[in-house]
C-alpha atoms as a PDB file:
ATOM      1  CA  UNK A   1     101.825  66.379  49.117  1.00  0.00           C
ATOM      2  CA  UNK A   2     100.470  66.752  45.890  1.00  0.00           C
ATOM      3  CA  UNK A   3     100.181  70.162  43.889  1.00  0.00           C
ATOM      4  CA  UNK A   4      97.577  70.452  41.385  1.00  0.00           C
ATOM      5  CA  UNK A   5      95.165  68.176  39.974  1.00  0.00           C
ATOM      6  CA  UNK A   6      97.122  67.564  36.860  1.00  0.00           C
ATOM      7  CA  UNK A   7      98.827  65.070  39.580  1.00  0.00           C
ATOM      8  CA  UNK A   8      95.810  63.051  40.226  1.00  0.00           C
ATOM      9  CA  UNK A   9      97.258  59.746  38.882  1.00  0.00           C
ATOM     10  CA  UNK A  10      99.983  59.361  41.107  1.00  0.00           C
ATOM     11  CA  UNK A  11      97.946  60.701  43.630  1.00  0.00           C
ATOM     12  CA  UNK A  12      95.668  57.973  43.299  1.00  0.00           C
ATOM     13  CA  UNK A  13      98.250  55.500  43.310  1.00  0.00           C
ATOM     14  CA  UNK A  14      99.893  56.141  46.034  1.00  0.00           C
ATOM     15  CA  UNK A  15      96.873  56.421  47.959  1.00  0.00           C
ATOM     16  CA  UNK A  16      95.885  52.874  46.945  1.00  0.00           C
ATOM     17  CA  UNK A  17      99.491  51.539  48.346  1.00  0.00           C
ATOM     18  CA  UNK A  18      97.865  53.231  51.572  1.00  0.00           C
ATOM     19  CA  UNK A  19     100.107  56.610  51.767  1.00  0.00           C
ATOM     20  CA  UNK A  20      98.629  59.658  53.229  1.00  0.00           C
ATOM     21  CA  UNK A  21      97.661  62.057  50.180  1.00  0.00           C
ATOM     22  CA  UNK A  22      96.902  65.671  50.565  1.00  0.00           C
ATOM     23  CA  UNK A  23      96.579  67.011  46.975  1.00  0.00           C
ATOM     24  CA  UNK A  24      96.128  70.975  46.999  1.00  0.00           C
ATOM     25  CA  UNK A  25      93.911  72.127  44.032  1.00  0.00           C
ATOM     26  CA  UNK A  26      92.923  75.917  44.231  1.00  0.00           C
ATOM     27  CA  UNK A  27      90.120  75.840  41.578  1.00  0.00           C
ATOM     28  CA  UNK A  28      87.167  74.663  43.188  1.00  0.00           C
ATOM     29  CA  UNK A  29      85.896  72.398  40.051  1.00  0.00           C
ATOM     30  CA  UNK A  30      89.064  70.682  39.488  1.00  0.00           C
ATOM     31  CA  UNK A  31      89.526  70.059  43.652  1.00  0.00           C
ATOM     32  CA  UNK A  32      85.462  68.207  42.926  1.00  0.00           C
ATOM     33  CA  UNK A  33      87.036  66.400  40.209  1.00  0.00           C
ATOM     34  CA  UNK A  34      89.633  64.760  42.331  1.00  0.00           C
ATOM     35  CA  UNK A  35      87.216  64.017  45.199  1.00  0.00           C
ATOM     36  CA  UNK A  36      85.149  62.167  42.789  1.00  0.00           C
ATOM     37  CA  UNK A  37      87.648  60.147  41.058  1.00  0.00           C
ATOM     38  CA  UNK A  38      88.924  59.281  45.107  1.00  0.00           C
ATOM     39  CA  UNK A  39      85.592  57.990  45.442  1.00  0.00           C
ATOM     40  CA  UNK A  40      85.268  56.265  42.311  1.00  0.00           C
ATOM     41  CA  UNK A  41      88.415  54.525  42.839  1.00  0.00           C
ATOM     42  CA  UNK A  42      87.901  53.860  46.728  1.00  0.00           C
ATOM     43  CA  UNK A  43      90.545  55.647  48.094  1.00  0.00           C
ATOM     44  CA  UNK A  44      91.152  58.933  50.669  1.00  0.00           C
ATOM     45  CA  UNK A  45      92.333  61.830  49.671  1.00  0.00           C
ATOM     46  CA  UNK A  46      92.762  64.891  51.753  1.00  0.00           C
ATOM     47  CA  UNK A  47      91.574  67.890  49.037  1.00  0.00           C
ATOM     48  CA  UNK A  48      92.686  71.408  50.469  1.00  0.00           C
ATOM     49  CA  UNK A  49      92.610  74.592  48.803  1.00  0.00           C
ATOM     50  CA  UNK A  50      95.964  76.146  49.222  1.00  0.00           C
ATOM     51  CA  UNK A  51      99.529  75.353  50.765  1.00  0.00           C
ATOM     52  CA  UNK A  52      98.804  77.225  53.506  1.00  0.00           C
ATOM     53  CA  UNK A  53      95.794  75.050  54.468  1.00  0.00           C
ATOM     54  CA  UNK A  54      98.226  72.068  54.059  1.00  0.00           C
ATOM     55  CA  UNK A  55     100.988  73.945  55.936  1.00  0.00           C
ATOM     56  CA  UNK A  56      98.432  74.157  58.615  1.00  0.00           C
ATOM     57  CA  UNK A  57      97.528  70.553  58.272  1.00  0.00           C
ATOM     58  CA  UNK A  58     100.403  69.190  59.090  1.00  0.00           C
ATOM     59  CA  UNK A  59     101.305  71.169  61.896  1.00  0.00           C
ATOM     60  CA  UNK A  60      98.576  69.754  63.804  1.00  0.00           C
ATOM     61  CA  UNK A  61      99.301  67.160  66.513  1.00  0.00           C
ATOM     62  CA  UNK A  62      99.587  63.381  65.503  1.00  0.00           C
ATOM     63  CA  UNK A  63      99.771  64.444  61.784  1.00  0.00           C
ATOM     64  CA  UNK A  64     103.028  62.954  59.659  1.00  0.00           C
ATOM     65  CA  UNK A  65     104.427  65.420  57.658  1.00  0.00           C
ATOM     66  CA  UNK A  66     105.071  65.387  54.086  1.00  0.00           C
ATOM     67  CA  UNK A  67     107.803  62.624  52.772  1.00  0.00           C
ATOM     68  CA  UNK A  68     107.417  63.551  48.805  1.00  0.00           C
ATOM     69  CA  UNK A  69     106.319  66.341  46.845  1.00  0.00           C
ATOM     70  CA  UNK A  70     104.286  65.457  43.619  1.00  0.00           C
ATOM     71  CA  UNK A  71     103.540  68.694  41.225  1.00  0.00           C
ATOM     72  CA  UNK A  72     102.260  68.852  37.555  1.00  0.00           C
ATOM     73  CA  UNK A  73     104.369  69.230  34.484  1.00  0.00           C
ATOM     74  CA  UNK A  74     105.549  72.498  34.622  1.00  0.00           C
ATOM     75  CA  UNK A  75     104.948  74.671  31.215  1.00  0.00           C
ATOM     76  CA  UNK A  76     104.245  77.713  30.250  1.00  0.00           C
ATOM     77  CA  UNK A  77     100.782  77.887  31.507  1.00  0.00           C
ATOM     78  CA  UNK A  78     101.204  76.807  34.947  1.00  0.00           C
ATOM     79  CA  UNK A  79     104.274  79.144  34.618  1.00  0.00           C
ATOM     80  CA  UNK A  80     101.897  82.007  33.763  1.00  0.00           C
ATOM     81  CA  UNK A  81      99.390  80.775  36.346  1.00  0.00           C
ATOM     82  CA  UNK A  82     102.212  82.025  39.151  1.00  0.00           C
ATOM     83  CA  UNK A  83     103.164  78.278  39.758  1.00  0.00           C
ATOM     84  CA  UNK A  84     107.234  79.411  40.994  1.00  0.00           C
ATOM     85  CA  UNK A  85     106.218  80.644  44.842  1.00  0.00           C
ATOM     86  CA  UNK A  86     104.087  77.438  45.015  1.00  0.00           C
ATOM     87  CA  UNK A  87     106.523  75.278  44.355  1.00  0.00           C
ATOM     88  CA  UNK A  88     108.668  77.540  46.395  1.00  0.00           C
ATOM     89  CA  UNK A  89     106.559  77.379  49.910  1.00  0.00           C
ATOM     90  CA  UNK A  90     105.668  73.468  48.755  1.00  0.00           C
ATOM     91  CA  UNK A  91     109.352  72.931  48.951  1.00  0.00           C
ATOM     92  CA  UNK A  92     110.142  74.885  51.858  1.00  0.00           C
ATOM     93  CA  UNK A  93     107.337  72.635  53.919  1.00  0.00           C
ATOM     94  CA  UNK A  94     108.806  69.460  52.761  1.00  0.00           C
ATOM     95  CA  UNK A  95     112.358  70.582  53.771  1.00  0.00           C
ATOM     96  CA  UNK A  96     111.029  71.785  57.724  1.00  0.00           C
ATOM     97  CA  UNK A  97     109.331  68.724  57.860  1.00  0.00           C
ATOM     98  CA  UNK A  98     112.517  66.963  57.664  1.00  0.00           C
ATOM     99  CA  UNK A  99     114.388  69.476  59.691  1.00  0.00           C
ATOM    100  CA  UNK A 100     115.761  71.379  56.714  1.00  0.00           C
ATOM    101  CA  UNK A 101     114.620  74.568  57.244  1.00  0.00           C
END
């Protein structure tokens, strides 16, 4: 589970080992921006709009849940941006996905 496009390398590269990559990206041109450079580097890469979308995702049936959460550097701006609950609900999937809570 990848937050923010700012993650897109790793993203990448652990799709191209062949791991399962949801990358959430809420601004519509940056969320285009990774679906190209999946493309341009041949690899999939589930783009989703919002945590809940991916907390939805992987409560479907047959669908592994998340095994490592990837975010951006966190400064100031993505601090201003409201980037805390994210990382808070981002966390809080990972953990019930592993029978944490």
């Amino acid at each position: 589970l990848v937050l923010g496009a700012g993650s897109l390398l790793p993203a990448l590269l652990f799709a191209r080992r062949g791991a399962a990559v949801c990358v959430v990206e809420a601004s519509p041109l940056l969320a285009d921006v990774v679906r190209a450079a999946a493309v341009e580097n041949g690899v999939r890469l589930a783009v989703l709009s919002s945590l809940a979308s991916a907390s939805a995702a992987y409560r479907q049936p047959g669908v592994s849940p998340p095994s490592l959460l990837v975010s951006e550097a966190v400064d100031d701006g993505l601090l201003a941006d409201g980037v805390l609950p994210s990382l808070r609900a981002a966390r809080a999937l990972l953990a019930s996905s592993r029978g944490g809570g």
